[in-house]
C-alpha atoms as a PDB file:
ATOM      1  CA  UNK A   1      84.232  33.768 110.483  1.00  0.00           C
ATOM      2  CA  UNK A   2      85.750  36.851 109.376  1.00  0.00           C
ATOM      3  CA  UNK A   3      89.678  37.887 109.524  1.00  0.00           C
ATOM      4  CA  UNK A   4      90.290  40.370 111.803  1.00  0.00           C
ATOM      5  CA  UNK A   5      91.976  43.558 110.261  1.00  0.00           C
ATOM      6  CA  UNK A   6      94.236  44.662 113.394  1.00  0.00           C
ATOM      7  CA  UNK A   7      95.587  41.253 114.912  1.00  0.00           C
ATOM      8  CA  UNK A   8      94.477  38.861 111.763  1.00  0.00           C
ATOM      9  CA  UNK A   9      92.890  36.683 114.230  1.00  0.00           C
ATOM     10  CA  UNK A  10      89.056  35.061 113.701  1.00  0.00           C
ATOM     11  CA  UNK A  11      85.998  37.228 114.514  1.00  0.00           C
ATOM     12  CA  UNK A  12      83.157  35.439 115.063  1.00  0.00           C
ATOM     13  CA  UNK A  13      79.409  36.702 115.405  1.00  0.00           C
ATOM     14  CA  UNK A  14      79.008  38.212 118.112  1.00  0.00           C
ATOM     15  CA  UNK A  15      74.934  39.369 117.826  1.00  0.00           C
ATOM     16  CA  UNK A  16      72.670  40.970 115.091  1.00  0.00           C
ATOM     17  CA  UNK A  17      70.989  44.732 115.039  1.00  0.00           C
ATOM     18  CA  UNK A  18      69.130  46.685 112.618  1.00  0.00           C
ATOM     19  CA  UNK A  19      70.576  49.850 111.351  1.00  0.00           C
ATOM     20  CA  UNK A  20      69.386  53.067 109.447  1.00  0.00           C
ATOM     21  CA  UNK A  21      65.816  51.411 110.579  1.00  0.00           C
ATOM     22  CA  UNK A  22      65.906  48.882 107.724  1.00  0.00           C
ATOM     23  CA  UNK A  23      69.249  46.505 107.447  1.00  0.00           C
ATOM     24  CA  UNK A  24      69.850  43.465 109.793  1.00  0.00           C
ATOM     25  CA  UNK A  25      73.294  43.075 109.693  1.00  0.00           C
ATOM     26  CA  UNK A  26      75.490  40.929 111.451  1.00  0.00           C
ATOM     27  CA  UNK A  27      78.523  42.400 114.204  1.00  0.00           C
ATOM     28  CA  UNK A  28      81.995  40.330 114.477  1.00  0.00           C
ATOM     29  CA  UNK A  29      84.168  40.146 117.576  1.00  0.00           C
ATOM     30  CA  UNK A  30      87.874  39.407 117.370  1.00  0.00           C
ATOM     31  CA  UNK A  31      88.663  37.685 121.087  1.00  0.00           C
ATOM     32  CA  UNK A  32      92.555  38.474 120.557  1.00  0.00           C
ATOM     33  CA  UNK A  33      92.349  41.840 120.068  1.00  0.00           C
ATOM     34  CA  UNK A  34      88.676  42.645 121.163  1.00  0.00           C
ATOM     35  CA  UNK A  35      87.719  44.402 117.787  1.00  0.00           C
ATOM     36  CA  UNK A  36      83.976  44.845 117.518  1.00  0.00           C
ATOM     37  CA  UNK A  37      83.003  45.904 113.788  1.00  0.00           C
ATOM     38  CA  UNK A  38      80.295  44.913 111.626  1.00  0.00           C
ATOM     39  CA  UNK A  39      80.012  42.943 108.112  1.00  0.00           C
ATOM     40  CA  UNK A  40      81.385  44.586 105.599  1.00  0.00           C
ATOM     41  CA  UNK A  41      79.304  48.082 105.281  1.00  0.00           C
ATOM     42  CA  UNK A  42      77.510  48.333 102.068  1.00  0.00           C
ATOM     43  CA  UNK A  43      75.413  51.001 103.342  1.00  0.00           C
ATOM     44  CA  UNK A  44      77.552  53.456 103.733  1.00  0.00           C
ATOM     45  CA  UNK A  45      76.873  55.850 100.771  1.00  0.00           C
ATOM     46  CA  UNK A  46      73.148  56.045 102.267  1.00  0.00           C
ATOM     47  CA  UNK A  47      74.905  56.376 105.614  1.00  0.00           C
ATOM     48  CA  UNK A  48      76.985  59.642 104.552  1.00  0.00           C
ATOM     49  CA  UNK A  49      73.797  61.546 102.423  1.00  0.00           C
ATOM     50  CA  UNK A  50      74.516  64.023 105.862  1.00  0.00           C
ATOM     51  CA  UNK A  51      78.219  63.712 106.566  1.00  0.00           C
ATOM     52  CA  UNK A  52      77.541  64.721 110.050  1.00  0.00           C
ATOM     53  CA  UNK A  53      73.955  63.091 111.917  1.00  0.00           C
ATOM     54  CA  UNK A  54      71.292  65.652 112.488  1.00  0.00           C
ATOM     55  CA  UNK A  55      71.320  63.289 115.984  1.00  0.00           C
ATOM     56  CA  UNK A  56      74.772  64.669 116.846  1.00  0.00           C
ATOM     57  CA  UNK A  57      73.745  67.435 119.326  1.00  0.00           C
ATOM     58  CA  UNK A  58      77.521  67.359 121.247  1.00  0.00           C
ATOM     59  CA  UNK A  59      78.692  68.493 118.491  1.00  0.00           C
ATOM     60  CA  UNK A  60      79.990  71.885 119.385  1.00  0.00           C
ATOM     61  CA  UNK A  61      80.355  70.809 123.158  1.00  0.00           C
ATOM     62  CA  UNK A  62      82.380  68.173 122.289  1.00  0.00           C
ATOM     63  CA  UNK A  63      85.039  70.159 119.690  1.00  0.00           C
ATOM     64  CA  UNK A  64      85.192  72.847 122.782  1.00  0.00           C
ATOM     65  CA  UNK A  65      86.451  70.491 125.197  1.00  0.00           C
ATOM     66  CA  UNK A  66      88.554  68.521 122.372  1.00  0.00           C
ATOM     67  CA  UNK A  67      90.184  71.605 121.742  1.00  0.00           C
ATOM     68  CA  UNK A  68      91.606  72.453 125.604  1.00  0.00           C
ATOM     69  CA  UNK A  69      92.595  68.941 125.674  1.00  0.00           C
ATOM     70  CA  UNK A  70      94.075  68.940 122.341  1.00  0.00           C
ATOM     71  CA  UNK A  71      95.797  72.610 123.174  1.00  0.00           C
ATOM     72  CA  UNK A  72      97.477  70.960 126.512  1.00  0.00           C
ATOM     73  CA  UNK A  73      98.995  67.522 124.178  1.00  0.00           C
ATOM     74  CA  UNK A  74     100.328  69.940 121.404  1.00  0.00           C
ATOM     75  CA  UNK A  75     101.912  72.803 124.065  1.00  0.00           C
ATOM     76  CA  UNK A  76     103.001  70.463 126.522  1.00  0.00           C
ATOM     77  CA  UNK A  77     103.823  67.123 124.312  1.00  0.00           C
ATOM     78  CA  UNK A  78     104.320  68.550 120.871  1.00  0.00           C
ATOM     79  CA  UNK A  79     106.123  70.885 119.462  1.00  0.00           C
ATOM     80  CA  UNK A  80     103.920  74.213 120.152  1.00  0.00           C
ATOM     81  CA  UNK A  81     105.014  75.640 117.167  1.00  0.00           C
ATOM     82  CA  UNK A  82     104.563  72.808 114.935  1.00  0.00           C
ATOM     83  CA  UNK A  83     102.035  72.344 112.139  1.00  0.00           C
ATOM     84  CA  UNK A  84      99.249  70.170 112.638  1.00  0.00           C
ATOM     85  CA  UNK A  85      96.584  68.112 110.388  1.00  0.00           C
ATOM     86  CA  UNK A  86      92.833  67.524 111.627  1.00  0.00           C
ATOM     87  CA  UNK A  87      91.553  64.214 109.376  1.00  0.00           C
ATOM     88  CA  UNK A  88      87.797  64.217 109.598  1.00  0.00           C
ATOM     89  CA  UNK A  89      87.603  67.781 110.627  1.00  0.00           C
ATOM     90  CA  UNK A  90      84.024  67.747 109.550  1.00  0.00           C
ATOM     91  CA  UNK A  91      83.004  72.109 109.811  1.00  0.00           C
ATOM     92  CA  UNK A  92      86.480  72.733 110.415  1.00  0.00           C
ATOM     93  CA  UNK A  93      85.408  73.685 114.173  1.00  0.00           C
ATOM     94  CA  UNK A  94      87.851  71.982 115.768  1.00  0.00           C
ATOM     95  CA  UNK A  95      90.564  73.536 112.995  1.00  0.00           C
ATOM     96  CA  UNK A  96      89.143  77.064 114.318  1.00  0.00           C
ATOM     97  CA  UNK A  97      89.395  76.738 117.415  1.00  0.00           C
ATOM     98  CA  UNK A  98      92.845  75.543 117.451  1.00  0.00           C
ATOM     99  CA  UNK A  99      93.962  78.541 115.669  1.00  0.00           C
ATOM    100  CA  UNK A 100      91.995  80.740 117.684  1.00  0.00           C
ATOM    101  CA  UNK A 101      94.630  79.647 120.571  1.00  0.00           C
ATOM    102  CA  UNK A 102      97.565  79.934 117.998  1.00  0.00           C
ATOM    103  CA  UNK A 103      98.310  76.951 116.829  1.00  0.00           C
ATOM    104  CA  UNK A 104      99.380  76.317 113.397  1.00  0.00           C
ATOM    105  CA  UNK A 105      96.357  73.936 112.626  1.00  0.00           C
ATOM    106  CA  UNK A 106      94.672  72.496 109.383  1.00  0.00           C
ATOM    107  CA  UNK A 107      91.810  70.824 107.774  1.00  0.00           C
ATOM    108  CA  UNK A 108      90.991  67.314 106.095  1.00  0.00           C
ATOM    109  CA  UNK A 109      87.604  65.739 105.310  1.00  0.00           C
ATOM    110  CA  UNK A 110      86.487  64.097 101.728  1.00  0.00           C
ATOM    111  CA  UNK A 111      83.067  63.623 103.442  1.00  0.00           C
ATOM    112  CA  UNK A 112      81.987  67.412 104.802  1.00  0.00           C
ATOM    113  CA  UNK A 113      81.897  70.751 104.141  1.00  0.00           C
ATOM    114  CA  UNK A 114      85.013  73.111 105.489  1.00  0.00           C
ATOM    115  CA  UNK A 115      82.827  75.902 107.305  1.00  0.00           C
ATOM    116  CA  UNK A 116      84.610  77.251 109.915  1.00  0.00           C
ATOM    117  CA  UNK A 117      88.222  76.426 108.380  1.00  0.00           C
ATOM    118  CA  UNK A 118      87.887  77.678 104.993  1.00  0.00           C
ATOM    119  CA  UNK A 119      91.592  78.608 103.997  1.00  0.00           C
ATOM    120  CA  UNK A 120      93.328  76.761 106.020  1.00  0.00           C
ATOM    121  CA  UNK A 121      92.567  73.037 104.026  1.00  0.00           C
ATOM    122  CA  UNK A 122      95.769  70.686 103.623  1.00  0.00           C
ATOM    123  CA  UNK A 123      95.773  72.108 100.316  1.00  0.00           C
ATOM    124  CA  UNK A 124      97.251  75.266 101.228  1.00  0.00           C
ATOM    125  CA  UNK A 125     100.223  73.468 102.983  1.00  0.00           C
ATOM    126  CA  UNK A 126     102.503  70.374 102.477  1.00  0.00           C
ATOM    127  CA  UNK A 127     103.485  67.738 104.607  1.00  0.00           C
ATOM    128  CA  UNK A 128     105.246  66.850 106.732  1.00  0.00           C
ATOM    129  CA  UNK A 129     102.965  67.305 109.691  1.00  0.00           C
ATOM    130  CA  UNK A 130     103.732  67.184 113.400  1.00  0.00           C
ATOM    131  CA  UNK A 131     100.973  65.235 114.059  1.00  0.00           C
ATOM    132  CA  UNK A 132      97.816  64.517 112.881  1.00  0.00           C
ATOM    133  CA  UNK A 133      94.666  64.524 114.535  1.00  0.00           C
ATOM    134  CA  UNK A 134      91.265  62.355 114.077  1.00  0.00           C
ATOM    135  CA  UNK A 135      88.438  62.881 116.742  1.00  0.00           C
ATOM    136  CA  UNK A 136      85.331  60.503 116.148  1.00  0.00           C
ATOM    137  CA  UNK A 137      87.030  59.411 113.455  1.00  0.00           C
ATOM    138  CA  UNK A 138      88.016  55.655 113.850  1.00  0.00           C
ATOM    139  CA  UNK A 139      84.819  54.430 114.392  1.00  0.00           C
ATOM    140  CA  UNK A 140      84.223  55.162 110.551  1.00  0.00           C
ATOM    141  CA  UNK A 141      86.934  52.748 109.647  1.00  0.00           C
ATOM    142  CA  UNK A 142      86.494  49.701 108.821  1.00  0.00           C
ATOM    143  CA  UNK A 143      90.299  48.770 108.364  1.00  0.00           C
ATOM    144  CA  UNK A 144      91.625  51.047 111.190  1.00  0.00           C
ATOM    145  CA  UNK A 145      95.463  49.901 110.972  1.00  0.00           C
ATOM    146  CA  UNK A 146      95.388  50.540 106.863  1.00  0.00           C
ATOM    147  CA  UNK A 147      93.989  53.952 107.986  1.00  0.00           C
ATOM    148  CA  UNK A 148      96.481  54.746 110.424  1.00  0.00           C
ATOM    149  CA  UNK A 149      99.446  53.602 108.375  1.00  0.00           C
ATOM    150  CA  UNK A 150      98.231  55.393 105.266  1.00  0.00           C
ATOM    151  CA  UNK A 151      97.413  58.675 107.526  1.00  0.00           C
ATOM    152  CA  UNK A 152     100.895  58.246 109.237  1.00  0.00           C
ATOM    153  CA  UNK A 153     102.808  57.634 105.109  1.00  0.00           C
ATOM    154  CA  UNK A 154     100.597  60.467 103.574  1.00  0.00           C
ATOM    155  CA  UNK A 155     101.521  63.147 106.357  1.00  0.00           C
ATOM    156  CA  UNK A 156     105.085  62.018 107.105  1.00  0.00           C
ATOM    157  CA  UNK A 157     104.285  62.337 110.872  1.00  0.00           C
ATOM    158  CA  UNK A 158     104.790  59.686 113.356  1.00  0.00           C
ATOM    159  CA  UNK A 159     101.966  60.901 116.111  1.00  0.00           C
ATOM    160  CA  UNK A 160      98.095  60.506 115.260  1.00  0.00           C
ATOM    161  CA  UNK A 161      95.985  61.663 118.265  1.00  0.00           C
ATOM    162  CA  UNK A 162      92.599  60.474 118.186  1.00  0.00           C
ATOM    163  CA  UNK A 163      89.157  60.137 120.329  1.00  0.00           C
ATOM    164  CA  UNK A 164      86.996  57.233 119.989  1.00  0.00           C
ATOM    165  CA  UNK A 165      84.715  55.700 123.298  1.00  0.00           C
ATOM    166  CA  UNK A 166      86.011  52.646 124.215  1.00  0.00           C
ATOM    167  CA  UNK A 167      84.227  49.206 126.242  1.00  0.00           C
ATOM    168  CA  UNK A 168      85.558  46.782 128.618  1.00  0.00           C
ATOM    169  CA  UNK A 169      86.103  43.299 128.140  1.00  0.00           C
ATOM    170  CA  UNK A 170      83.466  42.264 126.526  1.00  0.00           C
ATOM    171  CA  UNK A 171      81.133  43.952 123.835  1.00  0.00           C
ATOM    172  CA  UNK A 172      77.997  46.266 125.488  1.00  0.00           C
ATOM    173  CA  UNK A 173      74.718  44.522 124.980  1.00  0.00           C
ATOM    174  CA  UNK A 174      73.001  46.420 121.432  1.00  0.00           C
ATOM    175  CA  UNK A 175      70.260  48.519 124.177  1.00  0.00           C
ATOM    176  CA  UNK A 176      72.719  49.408 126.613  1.00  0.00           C
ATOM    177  CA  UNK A 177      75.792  51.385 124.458  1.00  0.00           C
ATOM    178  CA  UNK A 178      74.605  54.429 122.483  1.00  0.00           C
ATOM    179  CA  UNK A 179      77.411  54.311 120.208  1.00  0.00           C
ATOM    180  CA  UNK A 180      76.505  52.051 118.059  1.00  0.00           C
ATOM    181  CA  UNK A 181      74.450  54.950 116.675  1.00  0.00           C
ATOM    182  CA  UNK A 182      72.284  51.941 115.076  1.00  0.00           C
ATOM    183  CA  UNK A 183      69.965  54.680 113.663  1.00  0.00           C
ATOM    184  CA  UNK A 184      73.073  56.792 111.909  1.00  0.00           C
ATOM    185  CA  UNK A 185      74.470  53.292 110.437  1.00  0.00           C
ATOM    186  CA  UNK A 186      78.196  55.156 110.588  1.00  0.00           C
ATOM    187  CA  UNK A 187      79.382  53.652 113.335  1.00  0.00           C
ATOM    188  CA  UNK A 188      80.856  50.071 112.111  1.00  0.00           C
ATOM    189  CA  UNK A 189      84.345  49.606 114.675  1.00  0.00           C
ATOM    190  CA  UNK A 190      84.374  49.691 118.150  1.00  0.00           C
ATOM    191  CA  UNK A 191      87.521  49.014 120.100  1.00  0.00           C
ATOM    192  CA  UNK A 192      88.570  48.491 123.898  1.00  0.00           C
ATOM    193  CA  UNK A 193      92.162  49.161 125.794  1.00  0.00           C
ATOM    194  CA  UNK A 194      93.415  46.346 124.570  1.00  0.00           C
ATOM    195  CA  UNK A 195      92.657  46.924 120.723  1.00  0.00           C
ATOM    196  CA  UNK A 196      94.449  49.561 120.531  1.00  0.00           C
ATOM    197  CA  UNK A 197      97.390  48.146 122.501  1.00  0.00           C
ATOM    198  CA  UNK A 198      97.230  45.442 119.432  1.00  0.00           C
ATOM    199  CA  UNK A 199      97.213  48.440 117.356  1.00  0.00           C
ATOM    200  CA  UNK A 200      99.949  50.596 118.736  1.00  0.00           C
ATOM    201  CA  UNK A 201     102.530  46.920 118.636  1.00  0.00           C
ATOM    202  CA  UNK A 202     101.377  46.086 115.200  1.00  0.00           C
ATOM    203  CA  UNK A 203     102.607  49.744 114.086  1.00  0.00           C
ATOM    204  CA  UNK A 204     105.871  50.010 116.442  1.00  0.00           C
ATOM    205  CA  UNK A 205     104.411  52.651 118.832  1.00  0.00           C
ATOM    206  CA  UNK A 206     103.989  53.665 122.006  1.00  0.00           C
ATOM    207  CA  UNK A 207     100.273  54.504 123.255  1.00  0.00           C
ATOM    208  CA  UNK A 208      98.792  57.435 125.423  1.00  0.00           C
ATOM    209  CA  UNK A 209      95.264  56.105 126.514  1.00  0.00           C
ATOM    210  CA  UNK A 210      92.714  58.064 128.995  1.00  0.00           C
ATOM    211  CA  UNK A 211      89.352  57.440 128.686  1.00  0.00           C
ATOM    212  CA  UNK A 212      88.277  58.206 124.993  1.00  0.00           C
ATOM    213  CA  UNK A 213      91.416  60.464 124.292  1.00  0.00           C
ATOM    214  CA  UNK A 214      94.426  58.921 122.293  1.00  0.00           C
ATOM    215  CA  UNK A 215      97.520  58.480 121.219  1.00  0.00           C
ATOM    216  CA  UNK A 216      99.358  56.872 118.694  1.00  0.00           C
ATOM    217  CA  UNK A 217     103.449  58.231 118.593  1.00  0.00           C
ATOM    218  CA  UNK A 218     107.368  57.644 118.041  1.00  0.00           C
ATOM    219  CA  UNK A 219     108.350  60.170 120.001  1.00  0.00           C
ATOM    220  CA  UNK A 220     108.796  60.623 123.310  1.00  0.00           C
ATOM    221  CA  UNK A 221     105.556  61.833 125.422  1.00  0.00           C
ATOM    222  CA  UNK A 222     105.494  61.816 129.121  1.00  0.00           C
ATOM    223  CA  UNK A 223     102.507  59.645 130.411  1.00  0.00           C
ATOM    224  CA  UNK A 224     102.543  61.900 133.567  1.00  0.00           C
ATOM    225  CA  UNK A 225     102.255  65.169 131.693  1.00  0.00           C
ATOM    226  CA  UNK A 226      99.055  63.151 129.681  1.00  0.00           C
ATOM    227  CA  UNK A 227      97.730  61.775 132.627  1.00  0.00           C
ATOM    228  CA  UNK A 228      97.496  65.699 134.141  1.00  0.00           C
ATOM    229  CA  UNK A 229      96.385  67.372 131.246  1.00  0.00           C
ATOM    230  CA  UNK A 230      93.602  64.488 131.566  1.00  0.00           C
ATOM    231  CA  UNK A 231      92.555  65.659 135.181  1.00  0.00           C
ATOM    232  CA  UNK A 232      90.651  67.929 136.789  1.00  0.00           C
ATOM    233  CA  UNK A 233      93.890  69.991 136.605  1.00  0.00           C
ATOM    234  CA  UNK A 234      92.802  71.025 132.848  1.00  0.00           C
ATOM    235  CA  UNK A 235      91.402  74.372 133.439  1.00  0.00           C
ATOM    236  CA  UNK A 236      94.705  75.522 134.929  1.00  0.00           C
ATOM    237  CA  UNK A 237      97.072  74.362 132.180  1.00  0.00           C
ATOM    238  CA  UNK A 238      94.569  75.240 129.119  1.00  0.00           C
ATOM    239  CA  UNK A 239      94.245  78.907 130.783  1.00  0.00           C
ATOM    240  CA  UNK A 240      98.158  79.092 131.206  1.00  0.00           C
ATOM    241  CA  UNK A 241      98.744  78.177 127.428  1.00  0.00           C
ATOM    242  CA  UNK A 242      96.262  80.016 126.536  1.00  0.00           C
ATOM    243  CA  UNK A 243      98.487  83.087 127.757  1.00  0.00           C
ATOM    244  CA  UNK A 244     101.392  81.746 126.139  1.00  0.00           C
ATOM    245  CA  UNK A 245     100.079  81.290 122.617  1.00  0.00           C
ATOM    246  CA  UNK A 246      99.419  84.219 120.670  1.00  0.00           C
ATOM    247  CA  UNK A 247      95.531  83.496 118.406  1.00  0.00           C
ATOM    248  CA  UNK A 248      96.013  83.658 114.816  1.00  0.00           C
ATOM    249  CA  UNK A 249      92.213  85.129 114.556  1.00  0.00           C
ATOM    250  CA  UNK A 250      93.059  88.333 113.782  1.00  0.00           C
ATOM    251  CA  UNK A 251      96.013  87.497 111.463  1.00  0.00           C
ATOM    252  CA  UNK A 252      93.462  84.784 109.793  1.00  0.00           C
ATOM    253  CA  UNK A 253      90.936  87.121 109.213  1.00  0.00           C
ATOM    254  CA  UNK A 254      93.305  89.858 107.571  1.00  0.00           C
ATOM    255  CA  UNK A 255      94.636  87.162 105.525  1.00  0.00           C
ATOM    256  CA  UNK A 256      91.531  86.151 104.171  1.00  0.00           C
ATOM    257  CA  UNK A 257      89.915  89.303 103.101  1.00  0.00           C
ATOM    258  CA  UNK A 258      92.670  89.905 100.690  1.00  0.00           C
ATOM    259  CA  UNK A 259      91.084  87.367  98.539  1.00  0.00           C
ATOM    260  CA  UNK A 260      87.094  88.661  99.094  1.00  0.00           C
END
């Protein structure tokens, strides 16, 4: 048995896998809250030698659409003229494109290289934040409500908006879910709805939930403005704030070459 770091309840075994082709290790489900996670993950410093998976070829596809979602929540939800943290920004894609739209948008990751961000690292600006953002990033965590309370403390924001694929009821058999990303070994939580509804009462707020697409927040969001921007309606409302925000690529790139 294992304490389970969300509700504190008992995980117990749930089945065994090899990962990173050489480590049987044991997973641990939490019937309360329905966390899935693995024994504690002493591979992991073999696990990050390549912060992002050679594997990961929805990479870029998935930071595009991440990005029109992510544009809709901070225009529509947000405040569009706020300042805005990505943790686990990996390249600093995401970070780009954000700005690209015109949002004021910055970059976090202890783990990568800052490619396409370079400049704009939370370095160059101080909290607070109006919200903080971490796509494929919970997953990572082994102690996801210490990592949302410390990202919440260190950023003085009260909204974290996050992806991470979710199951129902009952954990995917290990040859049916390619999430576990057995061969990565980087993948060591994996929640359903109802974890994070443990998660959201544990921290005193509300949550946003659609699919993989998340949020964590104090304030006030409408649920039928987040349902919408999660519909086939996206296209519209991305292209109309699109129009609205002014892109801070040219004004970046001047910027920067005063210090080449």
């Amino acid at each position: 048995m294992k304490q389970c770091p969300i509700c504190f309840g008992n995980q117990h075994p749930c089945f065994q896998e090899t990962i990173l082709r050489k480590y049987r290790i044991d997973y641990f489900y939490c019937d309360l809250c329905g966390l899935l996670q693995t024994e504690d993950p002493y591979w992991l410093n073999e696990a990050y030698k390549s912060a992002v998976s050679s594997a990961d070829t929805g990479l870029i596809q998935r930071n595009i659409l991440l990005s029109k979602l992510l544009s809709c929540v901070l225009f529509f939800l947000c405040d569009r003229q706020g300042k805005y943290l990505d943790i686990g920004g990996g390249y600093g894609i995401l970070t780009r494109l954000l700005r690209d739209v015109g949002f004021d948008a910055y970059w976090s990751d202890p783990h990568c290289e800052n490619l396409f961000a370079q400049g704009f690292e939370a370095s160059a600006v101080s909290a607070p934040y109006d919200a903080v953002t971490a796509f494929e990033v919970l997953e990572h965590i082994h102690n996801p409500l210490e990592f949302v309370q410390e990202s919440i403390k260190e950023t003085s924001t009260s909204t974290i908006i996050f992806s991470t694929e979710l199951f129902d009821t009952s954990p995917p058999k290990p040859d049916s879910w390619y999430y576990y990303a057995f061969n990565t070994g980087q993948h060591i939580s994996f929640y359903q709805h109802k974890t994070l509804v443990y998660l959201a009462k544990t921290l005193s707020l509300s949550l946003l939930s659609c699919g993989s697409f998340h949020i964590l927040t104090a304030q006030e969001m409408s649920p039928f403005f987040f349902r919408l921007i999660n519909s086939r309606f996206i296209k519209l409302l991305e292209h109309y704030v699109r129009k609205k925000m002014t892109s801070k690529t040219l004004m970046d790139h001047e910027k920067l070459i005063q210090f080449m």
